[in-house]
Protein backbone atom coordinates (compact mmCIF):
# COMPACT_ATOMS: atom_id res chain seq x y z
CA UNK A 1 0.00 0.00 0.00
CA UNK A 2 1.12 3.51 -0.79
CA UNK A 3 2.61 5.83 2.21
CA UNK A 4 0.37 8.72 0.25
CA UNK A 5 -3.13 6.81 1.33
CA UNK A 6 -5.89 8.22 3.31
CA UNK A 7 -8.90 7.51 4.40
CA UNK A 8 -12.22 7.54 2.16
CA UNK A 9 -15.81 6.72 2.83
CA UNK A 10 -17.96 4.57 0.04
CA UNK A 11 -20.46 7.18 -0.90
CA UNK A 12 -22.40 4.98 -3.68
CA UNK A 13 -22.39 1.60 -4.64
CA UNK A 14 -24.22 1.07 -8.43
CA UNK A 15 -25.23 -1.89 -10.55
CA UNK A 16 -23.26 -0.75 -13.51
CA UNK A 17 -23.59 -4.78 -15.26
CA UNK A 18 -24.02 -8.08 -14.38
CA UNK A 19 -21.07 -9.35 -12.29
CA UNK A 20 -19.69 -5.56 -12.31
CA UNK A 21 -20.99 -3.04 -9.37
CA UNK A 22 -19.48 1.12 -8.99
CA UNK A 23 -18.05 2.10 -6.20
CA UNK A 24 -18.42 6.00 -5.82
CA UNK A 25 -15.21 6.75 -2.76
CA UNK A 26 -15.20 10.70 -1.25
CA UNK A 27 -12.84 11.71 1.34
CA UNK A 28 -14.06 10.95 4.80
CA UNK A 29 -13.09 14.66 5.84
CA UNK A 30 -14.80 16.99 3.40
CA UNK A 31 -11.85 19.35 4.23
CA UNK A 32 -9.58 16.94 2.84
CA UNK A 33 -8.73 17.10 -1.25
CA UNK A 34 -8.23 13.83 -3.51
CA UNK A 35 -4.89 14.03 -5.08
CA UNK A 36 -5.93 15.09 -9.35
CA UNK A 37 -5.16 12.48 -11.45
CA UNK A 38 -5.51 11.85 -15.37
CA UNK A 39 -7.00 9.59 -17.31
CA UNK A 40 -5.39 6.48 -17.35
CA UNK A 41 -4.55 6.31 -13.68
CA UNK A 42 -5.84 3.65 -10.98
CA UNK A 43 -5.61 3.68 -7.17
CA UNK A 44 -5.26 1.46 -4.78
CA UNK A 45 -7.87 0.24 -2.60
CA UNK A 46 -7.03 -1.38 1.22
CA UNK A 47 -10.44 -3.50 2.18
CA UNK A 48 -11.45 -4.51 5.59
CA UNK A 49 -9.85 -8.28 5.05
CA UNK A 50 -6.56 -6.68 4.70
CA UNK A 51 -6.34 -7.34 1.37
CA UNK A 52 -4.72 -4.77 -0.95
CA UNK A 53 -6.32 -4.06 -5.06
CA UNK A 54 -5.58 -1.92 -7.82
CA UNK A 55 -8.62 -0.32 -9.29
CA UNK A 56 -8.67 2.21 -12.52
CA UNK A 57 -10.63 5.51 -12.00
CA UNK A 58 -13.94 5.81 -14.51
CA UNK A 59 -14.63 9.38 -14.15
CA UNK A 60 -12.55 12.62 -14.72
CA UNK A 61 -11.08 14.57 -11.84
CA UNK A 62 -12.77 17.68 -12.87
CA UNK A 63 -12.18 19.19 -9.06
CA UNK A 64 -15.35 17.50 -7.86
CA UNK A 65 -13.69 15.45 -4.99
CA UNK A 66 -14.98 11.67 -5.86
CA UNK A 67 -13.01 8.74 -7.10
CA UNK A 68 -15.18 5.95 -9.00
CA UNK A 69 -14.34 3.02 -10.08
CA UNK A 70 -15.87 -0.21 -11.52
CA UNK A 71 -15.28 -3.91 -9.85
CA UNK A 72 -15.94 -6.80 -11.56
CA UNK A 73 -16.84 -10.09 -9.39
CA UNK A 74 -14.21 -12.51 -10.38
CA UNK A 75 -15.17 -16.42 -10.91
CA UNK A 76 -11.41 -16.90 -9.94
CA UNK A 77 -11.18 -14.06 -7.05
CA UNK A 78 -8.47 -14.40 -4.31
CA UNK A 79 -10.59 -12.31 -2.25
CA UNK A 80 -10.55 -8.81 -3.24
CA UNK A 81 -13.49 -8.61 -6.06
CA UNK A 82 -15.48 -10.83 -3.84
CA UNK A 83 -15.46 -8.61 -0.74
CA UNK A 84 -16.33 -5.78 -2.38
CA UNK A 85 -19.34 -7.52 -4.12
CA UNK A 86 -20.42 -9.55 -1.17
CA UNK A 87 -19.35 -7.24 1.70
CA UNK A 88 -18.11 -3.55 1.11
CA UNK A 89 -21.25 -1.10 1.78
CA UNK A 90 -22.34 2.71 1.77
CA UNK A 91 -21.31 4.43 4.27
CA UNK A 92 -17.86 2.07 5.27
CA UNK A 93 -14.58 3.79 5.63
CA UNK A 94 -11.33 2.39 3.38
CA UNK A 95 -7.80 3.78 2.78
CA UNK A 96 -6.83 4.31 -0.83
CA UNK A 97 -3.80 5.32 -1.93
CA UNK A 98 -2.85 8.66 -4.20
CA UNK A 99 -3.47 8.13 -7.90
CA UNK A 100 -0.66 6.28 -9.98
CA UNK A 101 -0.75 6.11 -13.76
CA UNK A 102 1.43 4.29 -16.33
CA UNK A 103 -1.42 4.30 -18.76
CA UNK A 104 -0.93 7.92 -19.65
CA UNK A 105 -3.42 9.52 -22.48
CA UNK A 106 -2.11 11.69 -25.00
CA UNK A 107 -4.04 14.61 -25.20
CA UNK A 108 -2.38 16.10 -27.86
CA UNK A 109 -3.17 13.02 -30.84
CA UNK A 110 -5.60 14.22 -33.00
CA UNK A 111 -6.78 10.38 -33.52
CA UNK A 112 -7.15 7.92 -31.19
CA UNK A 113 -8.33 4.33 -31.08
CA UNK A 114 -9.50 2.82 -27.28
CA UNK A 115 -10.04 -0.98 -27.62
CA UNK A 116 -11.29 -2.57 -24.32
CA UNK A 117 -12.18 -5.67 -23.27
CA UNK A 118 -14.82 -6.60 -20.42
CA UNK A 119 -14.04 -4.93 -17.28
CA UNK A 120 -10.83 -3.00 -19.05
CA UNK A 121 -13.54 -0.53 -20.11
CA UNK A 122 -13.06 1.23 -16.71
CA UNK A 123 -9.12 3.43 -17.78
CA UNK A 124 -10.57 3.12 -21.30
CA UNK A 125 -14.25 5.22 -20.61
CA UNK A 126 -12.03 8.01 -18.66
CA UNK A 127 -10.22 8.10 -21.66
CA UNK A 128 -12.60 8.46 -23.88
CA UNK A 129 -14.90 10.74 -21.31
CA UNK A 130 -11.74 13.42 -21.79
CA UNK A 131 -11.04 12.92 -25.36
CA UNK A 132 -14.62 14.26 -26.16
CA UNK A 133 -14.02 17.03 -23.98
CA UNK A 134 -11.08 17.98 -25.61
CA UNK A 135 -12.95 18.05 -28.83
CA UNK A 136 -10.90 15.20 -30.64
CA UNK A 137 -11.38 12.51 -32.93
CA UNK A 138 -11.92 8.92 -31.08
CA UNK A 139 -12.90 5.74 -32.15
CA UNK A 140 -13.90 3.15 -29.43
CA UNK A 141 -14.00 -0.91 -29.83
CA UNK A 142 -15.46 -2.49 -26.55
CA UNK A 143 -15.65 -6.32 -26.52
CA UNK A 144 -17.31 -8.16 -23.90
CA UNK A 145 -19.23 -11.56 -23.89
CA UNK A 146 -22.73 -10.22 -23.89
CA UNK A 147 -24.55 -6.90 -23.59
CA UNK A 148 -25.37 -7.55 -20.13
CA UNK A 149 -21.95 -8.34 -18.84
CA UNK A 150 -20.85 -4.67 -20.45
CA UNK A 151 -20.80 -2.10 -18.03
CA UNK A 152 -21.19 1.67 -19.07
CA UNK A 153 -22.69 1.35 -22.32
CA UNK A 154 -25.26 3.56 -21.44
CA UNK A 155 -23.17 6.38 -20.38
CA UNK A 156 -21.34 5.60 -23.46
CA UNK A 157 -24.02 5.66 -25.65
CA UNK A 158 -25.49 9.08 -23.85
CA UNK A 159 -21.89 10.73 -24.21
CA UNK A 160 -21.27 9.91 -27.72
CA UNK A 161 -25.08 11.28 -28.60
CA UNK A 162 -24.29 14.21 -26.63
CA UNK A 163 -21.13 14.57 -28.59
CA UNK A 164 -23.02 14.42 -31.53
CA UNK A 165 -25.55 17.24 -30.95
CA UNK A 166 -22.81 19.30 -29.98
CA UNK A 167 -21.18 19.30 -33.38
CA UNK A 168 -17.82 17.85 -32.12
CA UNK A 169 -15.51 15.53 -33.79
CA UNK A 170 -16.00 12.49 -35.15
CA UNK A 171 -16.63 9.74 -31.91
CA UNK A 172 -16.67 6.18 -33.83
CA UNK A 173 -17.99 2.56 -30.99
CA UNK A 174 -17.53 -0.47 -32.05
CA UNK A 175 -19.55 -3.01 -30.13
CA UNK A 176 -18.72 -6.92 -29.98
CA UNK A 177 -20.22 -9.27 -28.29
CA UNK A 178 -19.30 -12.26 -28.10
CA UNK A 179 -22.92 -14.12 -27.71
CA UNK A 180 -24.04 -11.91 -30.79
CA UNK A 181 -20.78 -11.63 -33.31
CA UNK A 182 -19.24 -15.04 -31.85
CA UNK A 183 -15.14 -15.27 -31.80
CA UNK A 184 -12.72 -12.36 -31.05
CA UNK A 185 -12.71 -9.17 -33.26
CA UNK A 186 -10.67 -8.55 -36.30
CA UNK A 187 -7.84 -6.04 -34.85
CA UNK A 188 -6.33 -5.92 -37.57
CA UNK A 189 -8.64 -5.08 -39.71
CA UNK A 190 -9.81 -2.52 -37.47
CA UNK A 191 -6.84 -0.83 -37.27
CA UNK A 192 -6.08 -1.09 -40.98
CA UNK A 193 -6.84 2.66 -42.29
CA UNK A 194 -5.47 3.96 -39.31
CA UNK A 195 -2.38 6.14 -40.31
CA UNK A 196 1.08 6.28 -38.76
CA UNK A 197 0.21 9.70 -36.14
CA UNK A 198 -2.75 7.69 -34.57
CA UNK A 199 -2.50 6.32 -30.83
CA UNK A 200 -3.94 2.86 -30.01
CA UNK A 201 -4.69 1.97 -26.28
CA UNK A 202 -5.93 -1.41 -25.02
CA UNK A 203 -7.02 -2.70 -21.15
CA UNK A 204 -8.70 -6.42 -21.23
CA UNK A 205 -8.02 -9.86 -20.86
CA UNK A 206 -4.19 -11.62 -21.57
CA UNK A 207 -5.49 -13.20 -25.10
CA UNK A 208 -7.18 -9.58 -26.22
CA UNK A 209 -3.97 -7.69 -25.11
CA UNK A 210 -1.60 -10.22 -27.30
CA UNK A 211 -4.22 -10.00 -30.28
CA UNK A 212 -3.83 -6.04 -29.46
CA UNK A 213 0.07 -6.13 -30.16
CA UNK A 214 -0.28 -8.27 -32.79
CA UNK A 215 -2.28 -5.64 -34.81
CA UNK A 216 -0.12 -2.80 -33.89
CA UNK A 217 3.27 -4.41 -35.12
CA UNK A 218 5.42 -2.36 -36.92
CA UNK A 219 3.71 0.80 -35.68
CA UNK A 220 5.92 3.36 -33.47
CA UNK A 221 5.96 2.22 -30.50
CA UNK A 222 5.27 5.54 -28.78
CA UNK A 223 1.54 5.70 -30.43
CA UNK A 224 0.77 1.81 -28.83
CA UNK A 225 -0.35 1.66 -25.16
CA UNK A 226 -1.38 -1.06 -22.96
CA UNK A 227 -2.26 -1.65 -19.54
CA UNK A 228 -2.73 -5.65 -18.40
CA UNK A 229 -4.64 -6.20 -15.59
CA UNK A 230 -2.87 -9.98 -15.02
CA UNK A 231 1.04 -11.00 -15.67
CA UNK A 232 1.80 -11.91 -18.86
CA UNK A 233 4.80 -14.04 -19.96
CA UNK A 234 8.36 -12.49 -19.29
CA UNK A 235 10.90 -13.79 -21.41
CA UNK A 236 14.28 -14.95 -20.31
CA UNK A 237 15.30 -17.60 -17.91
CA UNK A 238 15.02 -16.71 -13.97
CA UNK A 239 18.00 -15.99 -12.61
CA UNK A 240 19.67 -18.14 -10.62
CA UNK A 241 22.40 -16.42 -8.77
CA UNK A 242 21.69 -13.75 -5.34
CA UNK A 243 22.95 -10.66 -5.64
CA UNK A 244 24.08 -7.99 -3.44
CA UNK A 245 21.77 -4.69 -2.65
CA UNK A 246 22.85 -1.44 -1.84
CA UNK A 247 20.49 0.45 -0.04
CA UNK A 248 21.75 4.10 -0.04
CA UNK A 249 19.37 6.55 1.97
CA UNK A 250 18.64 3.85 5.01
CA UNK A 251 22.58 3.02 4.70
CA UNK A 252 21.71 -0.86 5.05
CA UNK A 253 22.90 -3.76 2.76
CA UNK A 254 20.72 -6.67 2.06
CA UNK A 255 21.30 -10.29 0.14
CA UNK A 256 18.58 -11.58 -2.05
CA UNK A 257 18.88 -15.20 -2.27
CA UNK A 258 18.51 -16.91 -5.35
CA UNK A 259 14.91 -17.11 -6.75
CA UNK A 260 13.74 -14.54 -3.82
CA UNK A 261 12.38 -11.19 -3.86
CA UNK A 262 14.08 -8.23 -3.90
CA UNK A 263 11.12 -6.34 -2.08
CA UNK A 264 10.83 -9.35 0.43
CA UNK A 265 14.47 -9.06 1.04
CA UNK A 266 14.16 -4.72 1.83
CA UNK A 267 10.97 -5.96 3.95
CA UNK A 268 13.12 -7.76 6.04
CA UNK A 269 15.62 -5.33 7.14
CA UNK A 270 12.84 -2.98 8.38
CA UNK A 271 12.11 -0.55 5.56
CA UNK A 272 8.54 0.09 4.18
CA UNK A 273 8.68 0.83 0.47
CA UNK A 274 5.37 1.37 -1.30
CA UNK A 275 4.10 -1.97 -2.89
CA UNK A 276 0.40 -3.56 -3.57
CA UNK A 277 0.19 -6.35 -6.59
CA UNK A 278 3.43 -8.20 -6.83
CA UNK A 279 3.05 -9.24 -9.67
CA UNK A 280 4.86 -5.66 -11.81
CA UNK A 281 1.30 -3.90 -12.93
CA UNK A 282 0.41 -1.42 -10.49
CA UNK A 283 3.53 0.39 -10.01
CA UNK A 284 3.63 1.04 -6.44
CA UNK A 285 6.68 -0.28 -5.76
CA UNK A 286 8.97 1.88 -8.62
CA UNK A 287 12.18 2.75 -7.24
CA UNK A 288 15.03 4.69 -8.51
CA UNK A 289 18.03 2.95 -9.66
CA UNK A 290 21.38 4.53 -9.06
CA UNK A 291 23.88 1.34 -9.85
CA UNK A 292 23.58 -1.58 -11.67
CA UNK A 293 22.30 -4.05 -14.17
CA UNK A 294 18.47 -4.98 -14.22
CA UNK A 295 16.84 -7.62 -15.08
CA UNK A 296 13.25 -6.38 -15.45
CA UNK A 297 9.99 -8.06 -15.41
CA UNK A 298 7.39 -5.64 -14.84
CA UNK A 299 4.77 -5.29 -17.40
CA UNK A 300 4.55 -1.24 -17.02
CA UNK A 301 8.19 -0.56 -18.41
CA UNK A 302 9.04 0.96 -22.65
CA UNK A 303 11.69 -0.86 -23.76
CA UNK A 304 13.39 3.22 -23.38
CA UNK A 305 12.66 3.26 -20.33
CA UNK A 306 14.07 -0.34 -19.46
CA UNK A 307 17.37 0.76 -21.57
CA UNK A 308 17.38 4.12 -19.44
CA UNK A 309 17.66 1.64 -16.60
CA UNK A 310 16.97 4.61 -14.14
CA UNK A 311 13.63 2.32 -12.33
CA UNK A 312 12.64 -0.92 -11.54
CA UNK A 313 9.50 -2.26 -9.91
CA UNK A 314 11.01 -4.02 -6.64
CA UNK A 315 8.43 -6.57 -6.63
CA UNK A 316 9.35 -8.69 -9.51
CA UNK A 317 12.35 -7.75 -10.85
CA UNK A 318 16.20 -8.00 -10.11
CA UNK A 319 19.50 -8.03 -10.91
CA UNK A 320 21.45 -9.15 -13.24
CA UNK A 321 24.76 -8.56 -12.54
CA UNK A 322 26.80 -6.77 -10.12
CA UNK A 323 25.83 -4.84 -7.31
CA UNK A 324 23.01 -3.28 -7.11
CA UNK A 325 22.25 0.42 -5.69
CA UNK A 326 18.94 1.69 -4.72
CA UNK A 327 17.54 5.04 -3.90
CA UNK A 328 16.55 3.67 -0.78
C-alpha cells in the first residue's frame, strides 16, 4: 500500500452490469482534497480483510472530490473482487492510496483508437470521457461476452449522442459481443486505415492484449499503449544467482537469495517501500536505480525506459549482474 493513502468513505455503490458493481469513494473529511489524477490512472484500494487491489478511475477529476471506479466479481477471485461484491457497503470507511498512472493519455493526438475488453472498459471510458471534452477525434471498440456483462454502455451511448448534438468531432464505438458476433474481433482489420500519427490503447483480458500487439506491429511504438490487468509471460530464464543490494538513503545492505524477492528481502531489514500487486502492474513499488544491471519483469516498463535503466518495480524484478544500488 502507498505511504500517500488516506482515508475515504464509500459514498455509492451502483449496478453498472451483471457481475460488475461502482463504487463511488469521497474523502471521509470533506476538508480533505483527492490528489488530481488523469485519465489512465488507478488507485489502490485497502479493504477490511486486509487485502490490498488496484482499481482504474472511470470518471474525470474535474475538481469534484470523488473517485469511481468499476469492480468486476471474479469467478477466480483471491478475495478482493469478492469482498467488495459480497461485503463492502455505503457508508464504510477504506484507505486508498494517491493516484498512480502508467497508462498515460495523450491529449495532444488528433486520432485515437480505445479498444477494451470486459471490465478493461473502466481506464478506457475516462479516456474516452476526456477525449470528447477535448474536442478530438476517437474511435472506441469495446468487446465483452454479452450486452449484459458490459458495463457503461449507457453512459457511453449518452456521451457519444451528446457529442453528436454538440457538433464535435467524429466519436466512432464499435460493439462486440461475443454471444451476438461469436469469436474475437478482427484487430487488424480494425486498425487497418489507421495512419502512422494515430494512438492505439488497449485494457482487457491476456489473449485480447496479445491479439492487441499483434495488430499494432510495426507501428511506433510511442503511439501503442497497454495496460494488463494480469502478468503476462516475461521472457528470459530466472535468474539463478543472489545478488548484493545497496540500499543508499537507510545506509543498510541486504542479500537476495537466489529465486527470492528483492522487495521481500528490503521488507526484512525494516524498511517500508510502497508496494500492492506483486506481480509488476500497479507500479507502487517503482524505485530509482542509481547502480547496476536490471533484469526487469514488470509489465509497465518501454523498452526506453528499461534501456534508461533509471527504475525498476522491486516486486518482480532484479538483478542481473553486479551490485546493485537503490535510492533507498
Amino acid at each position: 500500500m502507498s505511504n500517500d493513502s488516506q482515508q475515504a468513505i464509500v459514498y455509492c455503490l451502483k449496478y453498472e452490469a451483471e457481475g460488475v458493481v461502482g463504487v463511488e469513494l469521497r474523502p471521509v473529511d470533506p476538508i480533505t482534497v483527492f490528489p488530481a489524477f488523469d485519465p489512465g490512472a488507478h488507485i489502490d484500494l485497502k479493504l477490511g480483510n486486509g487485502l490490498v487491489r488496484s482499481y482504474s478511475l472511470v470518471n474525470l477529476t474535474n475538481g469534484d472530490q470523488r473517485y469511481v471506479i468499476g469492480v468486476l466479481k471474479d469467478r477466480n477471485s483471491r478475495g478482493g473482487s469478492r469482498f467488495v461484491h459480497e461485503q463492502l457497503r455505503v457508508g464504510q470507511v477504506v484507505t486508498v492510496s494517491a493516484p498512480r498512472n502508467h497508462f498515460k493519455l495523450n491529449e495532444d493526438a488528433q486520432q485515437s483508437v480505445l479498444v477494451a475488453g470486459g471490465i478493461g472498459i473502466t481506464p478506457i471510458y475516462c479516456m474516452l470521457q476526456r477525449l470528447v471534452e477535448l474536442g478530438r477525434s476517437v474511435d472506441l471498440i469495446y468487446c465483452a461476452r454479452n450486452r449484459a456483462s458490459a458495463a457503461f454502455l449507457a453512459d457511453i451511448d449518452a456521451l457519444v449522442a451528446k457529442a453528436a448534438l454538440s457538433g464535435g468531432k467524429t466519436i466512432g464505438v464499435h460493439y462486440h459481443f461475443d454471444s451476438e458476433q461469436g469469436g474475437p474481433p478482427d484487430l487488424s482489420s480494425l486498425f487497418a486505415a489507421r495512419d502512422s500519427e494515430t494512438h492505439f490503447y488497449c485494457c482487457g483480458p491476456g489473449p485480447m492484449l496479445d491479439a492487441f500487439v499483434d495488430a499494432c506491429a510495426g507501428r511506433d511504438e510511442a503511439c501503442v499503449h497497454l495496460e494488463r490487468f494480469a502478468a503476462g509471460k516475461v521472457g528470459g530464464a530466472t535468474p539463478q544467482m543472489g545478488y548484493v543490494v545497496e540500499l543508499k538513503k537507510s545506509k543498510k545492505t541486504v542479500l537476495v537469495s537466489p529465486g527470492a524477492s528483492l522487495l521481500d528481502a528490503v521488507l526484512d531489514v525494516g524498511l517500508t517501500p510502497s508496494f500492492s500487486c506483486r506481480e509488476g502492474l500497479c507500479g507502487a513499488c517503482e524505485t530509482r536505480v542509481l547502480e547496476g544491471t536490471i533484469d526487469h519483469r514488470d509489465q509497465i516498463l518501454t523498452k526506453d525506459e528499461r534501456t534508461a535503466n533509471n527504475t525498476m518495480m522491486i516486486c518482480v524484478s532484479g538483478c542481473s549482474s553486479g551490485t546493485l544500488v537503490l535510492d533507498l
